[in-house]
Protein backbone atom coordinates (compact mmCIF):
# COMPACT_ATOMS: atom_id res chain seq x y z
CA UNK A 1 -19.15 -128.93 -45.10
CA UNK A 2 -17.06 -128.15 -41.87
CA UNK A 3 -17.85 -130.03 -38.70
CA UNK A 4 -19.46 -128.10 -36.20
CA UNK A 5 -17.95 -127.53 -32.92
CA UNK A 6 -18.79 -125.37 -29.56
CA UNK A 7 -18.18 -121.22 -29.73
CA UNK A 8 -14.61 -120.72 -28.59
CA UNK A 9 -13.00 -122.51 -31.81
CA UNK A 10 -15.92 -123.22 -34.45
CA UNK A 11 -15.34 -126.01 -36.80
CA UNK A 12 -12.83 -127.65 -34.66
CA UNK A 13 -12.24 -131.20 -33.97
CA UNK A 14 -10.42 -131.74 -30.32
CA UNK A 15 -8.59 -134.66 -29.34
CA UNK A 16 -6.20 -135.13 -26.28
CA UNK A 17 -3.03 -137.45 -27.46
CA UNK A 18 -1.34 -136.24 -24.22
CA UNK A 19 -1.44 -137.22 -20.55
CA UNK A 20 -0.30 -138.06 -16.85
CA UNK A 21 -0.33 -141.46 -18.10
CA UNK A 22 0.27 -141.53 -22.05
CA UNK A 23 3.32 -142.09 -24.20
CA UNK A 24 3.30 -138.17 -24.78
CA UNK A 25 3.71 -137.19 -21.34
CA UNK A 26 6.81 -135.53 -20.18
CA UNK A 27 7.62 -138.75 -17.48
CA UNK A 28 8.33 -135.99 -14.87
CA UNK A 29 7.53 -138.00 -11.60
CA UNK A 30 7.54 -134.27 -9.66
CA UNK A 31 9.13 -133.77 -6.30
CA UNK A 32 6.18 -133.25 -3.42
CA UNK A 33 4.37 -130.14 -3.79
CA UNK A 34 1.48 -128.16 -4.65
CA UNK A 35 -1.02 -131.56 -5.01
CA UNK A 36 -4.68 -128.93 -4.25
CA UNK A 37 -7.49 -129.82 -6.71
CA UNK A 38 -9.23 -126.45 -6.62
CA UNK A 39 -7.21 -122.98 -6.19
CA UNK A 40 -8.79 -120.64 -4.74
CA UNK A 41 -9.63 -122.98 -1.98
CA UNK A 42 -12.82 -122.29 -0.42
CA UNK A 43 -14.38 -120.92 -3.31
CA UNK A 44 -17.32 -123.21 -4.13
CA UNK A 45 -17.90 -124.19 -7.76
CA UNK A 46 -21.14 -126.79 -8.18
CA UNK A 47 -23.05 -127.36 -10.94
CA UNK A 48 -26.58 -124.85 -11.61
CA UNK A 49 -28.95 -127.91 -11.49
CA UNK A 50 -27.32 -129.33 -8.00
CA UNK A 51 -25.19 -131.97 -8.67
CA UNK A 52 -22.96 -133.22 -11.83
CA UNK A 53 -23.82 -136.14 -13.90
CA UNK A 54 -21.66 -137.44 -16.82
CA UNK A 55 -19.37 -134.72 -16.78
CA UNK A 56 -17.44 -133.59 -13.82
CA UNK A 57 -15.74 -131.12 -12.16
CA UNK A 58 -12.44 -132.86 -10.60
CA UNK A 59 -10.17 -129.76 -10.31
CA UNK A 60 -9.76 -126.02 -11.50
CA UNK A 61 -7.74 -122.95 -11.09
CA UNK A 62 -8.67 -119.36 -11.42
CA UNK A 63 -5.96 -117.45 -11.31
CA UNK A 64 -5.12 -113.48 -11.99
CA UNK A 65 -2.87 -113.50 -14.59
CA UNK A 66 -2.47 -110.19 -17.91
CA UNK A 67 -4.90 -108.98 -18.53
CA UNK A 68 -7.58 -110.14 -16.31
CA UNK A 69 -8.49 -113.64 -14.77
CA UNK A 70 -8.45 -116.82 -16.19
CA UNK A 71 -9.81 -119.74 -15.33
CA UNK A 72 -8.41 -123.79 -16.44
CA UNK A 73 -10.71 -126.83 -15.50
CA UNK A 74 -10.04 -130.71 -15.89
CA UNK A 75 -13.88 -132.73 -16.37
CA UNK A 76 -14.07 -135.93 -16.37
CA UNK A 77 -16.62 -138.09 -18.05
CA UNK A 78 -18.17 -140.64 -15.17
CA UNK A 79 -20.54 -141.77 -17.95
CA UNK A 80 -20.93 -145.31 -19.41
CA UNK A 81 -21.72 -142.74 -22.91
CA UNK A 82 -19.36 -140.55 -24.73
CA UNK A 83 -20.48 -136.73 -24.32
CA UNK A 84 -20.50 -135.05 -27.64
CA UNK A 85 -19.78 -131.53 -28.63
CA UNK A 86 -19.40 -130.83 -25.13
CA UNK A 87 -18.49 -127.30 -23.20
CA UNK A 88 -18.50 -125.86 -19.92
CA UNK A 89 -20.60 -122.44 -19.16
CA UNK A 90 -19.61 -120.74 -15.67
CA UNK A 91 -21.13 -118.27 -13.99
CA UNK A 92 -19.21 -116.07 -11.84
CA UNK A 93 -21.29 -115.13 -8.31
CA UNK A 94 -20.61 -112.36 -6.21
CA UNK A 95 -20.72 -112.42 -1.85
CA UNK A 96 -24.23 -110.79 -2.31
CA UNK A 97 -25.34 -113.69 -4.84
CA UNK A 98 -25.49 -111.41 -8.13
CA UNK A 99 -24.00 -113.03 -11.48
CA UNK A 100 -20.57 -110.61 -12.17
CA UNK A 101 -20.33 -112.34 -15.70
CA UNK A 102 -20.44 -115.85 -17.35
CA UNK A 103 -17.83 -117.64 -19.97
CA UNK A 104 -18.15 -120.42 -22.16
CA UNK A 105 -15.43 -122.75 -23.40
CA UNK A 106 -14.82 -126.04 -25.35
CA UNK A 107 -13.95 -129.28 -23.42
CA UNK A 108 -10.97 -130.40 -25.23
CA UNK A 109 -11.45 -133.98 -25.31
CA UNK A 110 -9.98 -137.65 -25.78
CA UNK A 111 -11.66 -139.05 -28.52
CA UNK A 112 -13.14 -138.79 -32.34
CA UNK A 113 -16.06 -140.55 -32.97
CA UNK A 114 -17.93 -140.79 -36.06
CA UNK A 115 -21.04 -141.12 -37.27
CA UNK A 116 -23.15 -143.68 -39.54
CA UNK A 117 -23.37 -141.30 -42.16
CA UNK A 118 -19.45 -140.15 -41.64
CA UNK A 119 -19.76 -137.41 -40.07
CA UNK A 120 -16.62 -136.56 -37.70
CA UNK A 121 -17.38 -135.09 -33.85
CA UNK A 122 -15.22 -134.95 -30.81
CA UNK A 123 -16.48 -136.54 -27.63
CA UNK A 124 -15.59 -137.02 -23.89
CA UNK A 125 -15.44 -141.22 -23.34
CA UNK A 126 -15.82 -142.77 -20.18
CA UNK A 127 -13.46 -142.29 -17.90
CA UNK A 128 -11.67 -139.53 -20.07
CA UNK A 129 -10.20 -136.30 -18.97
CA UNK A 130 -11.15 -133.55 -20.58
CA UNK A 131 -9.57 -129.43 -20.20
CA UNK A 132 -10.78 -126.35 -20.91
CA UNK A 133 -9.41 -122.94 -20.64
CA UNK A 134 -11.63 -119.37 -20.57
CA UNK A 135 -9.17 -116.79 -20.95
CA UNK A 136 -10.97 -113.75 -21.68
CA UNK A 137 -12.75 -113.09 -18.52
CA UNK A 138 -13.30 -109.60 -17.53
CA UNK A 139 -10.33 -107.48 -16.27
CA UNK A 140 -13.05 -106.40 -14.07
CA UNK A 141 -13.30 -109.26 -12.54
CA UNK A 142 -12.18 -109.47 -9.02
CA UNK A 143 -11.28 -113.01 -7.37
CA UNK A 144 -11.56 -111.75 -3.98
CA UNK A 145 -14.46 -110.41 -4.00
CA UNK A 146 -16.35 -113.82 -5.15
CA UNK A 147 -18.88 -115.67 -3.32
CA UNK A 148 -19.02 -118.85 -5.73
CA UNK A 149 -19.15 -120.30 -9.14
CA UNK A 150 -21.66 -122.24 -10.70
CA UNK A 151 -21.29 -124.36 -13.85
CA UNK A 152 -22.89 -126.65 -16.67
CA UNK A 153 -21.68 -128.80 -19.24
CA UNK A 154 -23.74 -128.55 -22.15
CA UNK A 155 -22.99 -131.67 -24.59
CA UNK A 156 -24.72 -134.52 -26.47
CA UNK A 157 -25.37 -137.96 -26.48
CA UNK A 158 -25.32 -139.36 -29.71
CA UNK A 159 -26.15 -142.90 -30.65
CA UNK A 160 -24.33 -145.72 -32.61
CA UNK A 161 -21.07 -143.76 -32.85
CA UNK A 162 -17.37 -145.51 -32.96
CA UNK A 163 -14.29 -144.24 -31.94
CA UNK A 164 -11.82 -143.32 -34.91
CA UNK A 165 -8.16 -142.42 -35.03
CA UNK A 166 -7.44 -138.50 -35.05
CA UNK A 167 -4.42 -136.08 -34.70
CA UNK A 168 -1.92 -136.79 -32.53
CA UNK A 169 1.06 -134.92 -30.49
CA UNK A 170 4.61 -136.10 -30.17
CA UNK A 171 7.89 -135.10 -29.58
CA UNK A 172 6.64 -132.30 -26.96
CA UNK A 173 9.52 -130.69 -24.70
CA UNK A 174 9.41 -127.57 -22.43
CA UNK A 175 11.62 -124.98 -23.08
CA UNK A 176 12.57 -121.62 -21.44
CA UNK A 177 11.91 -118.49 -23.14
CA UNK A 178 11.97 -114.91 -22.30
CA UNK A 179 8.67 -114.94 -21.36
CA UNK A 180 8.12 -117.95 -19.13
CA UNK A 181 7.88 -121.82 -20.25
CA UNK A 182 6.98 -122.91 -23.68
CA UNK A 183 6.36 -126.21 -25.52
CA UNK A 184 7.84 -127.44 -28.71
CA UNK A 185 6.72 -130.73 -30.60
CA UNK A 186 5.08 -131.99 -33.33
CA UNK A 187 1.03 -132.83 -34.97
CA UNK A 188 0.34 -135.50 -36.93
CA UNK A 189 -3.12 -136.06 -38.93
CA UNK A 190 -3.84 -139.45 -38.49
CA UNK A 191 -7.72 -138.94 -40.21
CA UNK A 192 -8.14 -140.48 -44.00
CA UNK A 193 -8.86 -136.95 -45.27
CA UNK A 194 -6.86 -133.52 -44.94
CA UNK A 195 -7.23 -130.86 -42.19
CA UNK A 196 -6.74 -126.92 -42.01
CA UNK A 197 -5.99 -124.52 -39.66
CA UNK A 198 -4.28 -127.04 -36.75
CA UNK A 199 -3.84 -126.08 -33.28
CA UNK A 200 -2.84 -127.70 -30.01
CA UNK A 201 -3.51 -126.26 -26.58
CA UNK A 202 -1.06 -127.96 -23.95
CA UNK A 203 -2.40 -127.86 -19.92
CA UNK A 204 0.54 -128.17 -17.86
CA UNK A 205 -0.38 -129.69 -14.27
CA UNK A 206 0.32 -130.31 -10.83
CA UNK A 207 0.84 -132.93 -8.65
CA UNK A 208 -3.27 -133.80 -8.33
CA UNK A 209 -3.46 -133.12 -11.93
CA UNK A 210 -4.83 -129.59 -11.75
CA UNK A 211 -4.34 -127.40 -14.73
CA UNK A 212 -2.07 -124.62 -13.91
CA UNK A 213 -1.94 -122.70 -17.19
CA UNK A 214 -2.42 -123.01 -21.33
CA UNK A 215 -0.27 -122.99 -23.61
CA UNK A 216 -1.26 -123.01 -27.11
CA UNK A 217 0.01 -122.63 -31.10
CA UNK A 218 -1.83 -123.15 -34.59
CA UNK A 219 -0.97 -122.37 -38.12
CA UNK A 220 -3.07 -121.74 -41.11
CA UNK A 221 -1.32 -124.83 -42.67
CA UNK A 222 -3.30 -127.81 -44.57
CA UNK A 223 -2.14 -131.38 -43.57
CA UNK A 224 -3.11 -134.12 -45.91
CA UNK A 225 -3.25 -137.69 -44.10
CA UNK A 226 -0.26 -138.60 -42.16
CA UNK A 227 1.35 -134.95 -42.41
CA UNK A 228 3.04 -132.96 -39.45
CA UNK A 229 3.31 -130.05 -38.07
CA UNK A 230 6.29 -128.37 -35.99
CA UNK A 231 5.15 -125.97 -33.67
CA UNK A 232 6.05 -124.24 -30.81
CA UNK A 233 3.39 -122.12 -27.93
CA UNK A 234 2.80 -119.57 -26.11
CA UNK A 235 4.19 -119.26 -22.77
CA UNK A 236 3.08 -120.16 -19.08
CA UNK A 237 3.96 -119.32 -15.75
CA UNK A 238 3.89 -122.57 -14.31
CA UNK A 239 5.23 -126.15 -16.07
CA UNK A 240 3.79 -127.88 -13.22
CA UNK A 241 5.17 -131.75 -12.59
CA UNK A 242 3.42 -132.72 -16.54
CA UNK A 243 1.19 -132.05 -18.84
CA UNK A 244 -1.95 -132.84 -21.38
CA UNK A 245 -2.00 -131.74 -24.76
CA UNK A 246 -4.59 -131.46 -27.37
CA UNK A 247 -4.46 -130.64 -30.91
CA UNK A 248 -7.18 -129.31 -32.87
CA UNK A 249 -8.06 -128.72 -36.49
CA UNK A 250 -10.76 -127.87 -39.31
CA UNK A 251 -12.21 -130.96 -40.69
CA UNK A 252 -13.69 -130.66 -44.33
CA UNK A 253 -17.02 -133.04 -44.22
């Protein structure tokens, strides 16, 4: 059966191949600029139980963009464990301390792992970066009129698991279209078995590594083991100085 995977893209399997500091990055050293970790600044975002362990918040933006808000997040995992499975749930606070409205999204990861009886999940290793974007906020939603955010990373530890090779990106440029900047490039199943329905989600970033924007693409398309896929996203605003990119995909099990 499919692998299970958090709400925003059930069945998935996540795993970055992208990064400030990987072979897939887009080796743009960036003039000086915009280097803030969290946009707006001086809106507080902690975690609901008082302080984050394993998973952590190292930068977001929430931004008003069509329709409505959206809000991009980079966690890292300062864990000696992999987190499994793992999401982020934020709660949006107004000035008078009343919950305006909560999102949940996947934590696009670095890593496969798999299990002693095969099974295939996506985790967070130590020391990994993870991204996650909730783009269907509210249009009611009103930045300014926030008092904080509040957030938890629900995830698993799961014992006795071992990293495994997984998709992989390549070939990614940036290219102007009509309606902003776009990325191009190629996924590759690297797995033993075939995948459906693949995806990749591409964060571009600035200077601190803050995630400015997603772009993302997927296909209905089956890829048997070492098969590619061309594919080109949706556009964003912002290309930042780089860029992380994660591809995704169905997993038969």
């Amino acid at each position: 059966m499919p692998s299970p995977f958090f709400p925003r893209r059930v069945h998935a399997i996540a795993l970055v191949a992208c990064g400030l500091s990987l072979a897939c990055s887009n080796d743009t050293a960036g003039p000086a600029g915009d280097d803030r970790l969290f946009v707006p600044e001086g809106l507080p975002n902690t975690n609901l139980n008082g302080q984050d362990v394993g998973p952590t918040l190292i930068a977001f933006t929430l931004v008003q963009e069509t329709p409505g808000p959206n809000l991009y997040a980079a966690v890292r995992n300062d864990a000696d464990t992999p987190a499994c499975e793992a999401g982020m749930t934020t709660y949006f606070v107004d000035k008078a301390g009343q919950v305006v409205t909560s999102a949940g999204s996947v934590l696009l990861s670095g890593r496969l792992y798999q299990l002693t009886d095969g099974t295939i999940i996506s985790c967070i290793a130590p020391g990994q970066v993870a991204m996650t974007g909730a783009t269907d906020l509210s249009s009611s939603l009103v930045i300014d009129e926030l008092g904080y955010l509040q957030h938890l990373f629900p995830s698993f530890n799961v014992p006795d698991i071992v990293p495994i090779a997984g998709l992989t990106v390549s070939d990614v440029q940036s290219v102007a279209t009509s309606a902003g900047h776009a990325y191009t490039g190629k996924v590759t199943n690297g797995l033993a078995v075939p995948v459906t329905a693949p995806a990749v989600a591409i964060f571009p970033v600035n200077l601190a590594g803050r995630p400015l924007g997603e772009a993302t693409s997927g296909t209905t398309l089956e890829l048997s083991p070492g098969g590619s896929w061309t594919f080109e996203t949706s556009a964003v605003d912002d290309p930042g100085v780089d860029y992380l990119a994660y591809p995704t995909a169905t997993i038969s099990q």
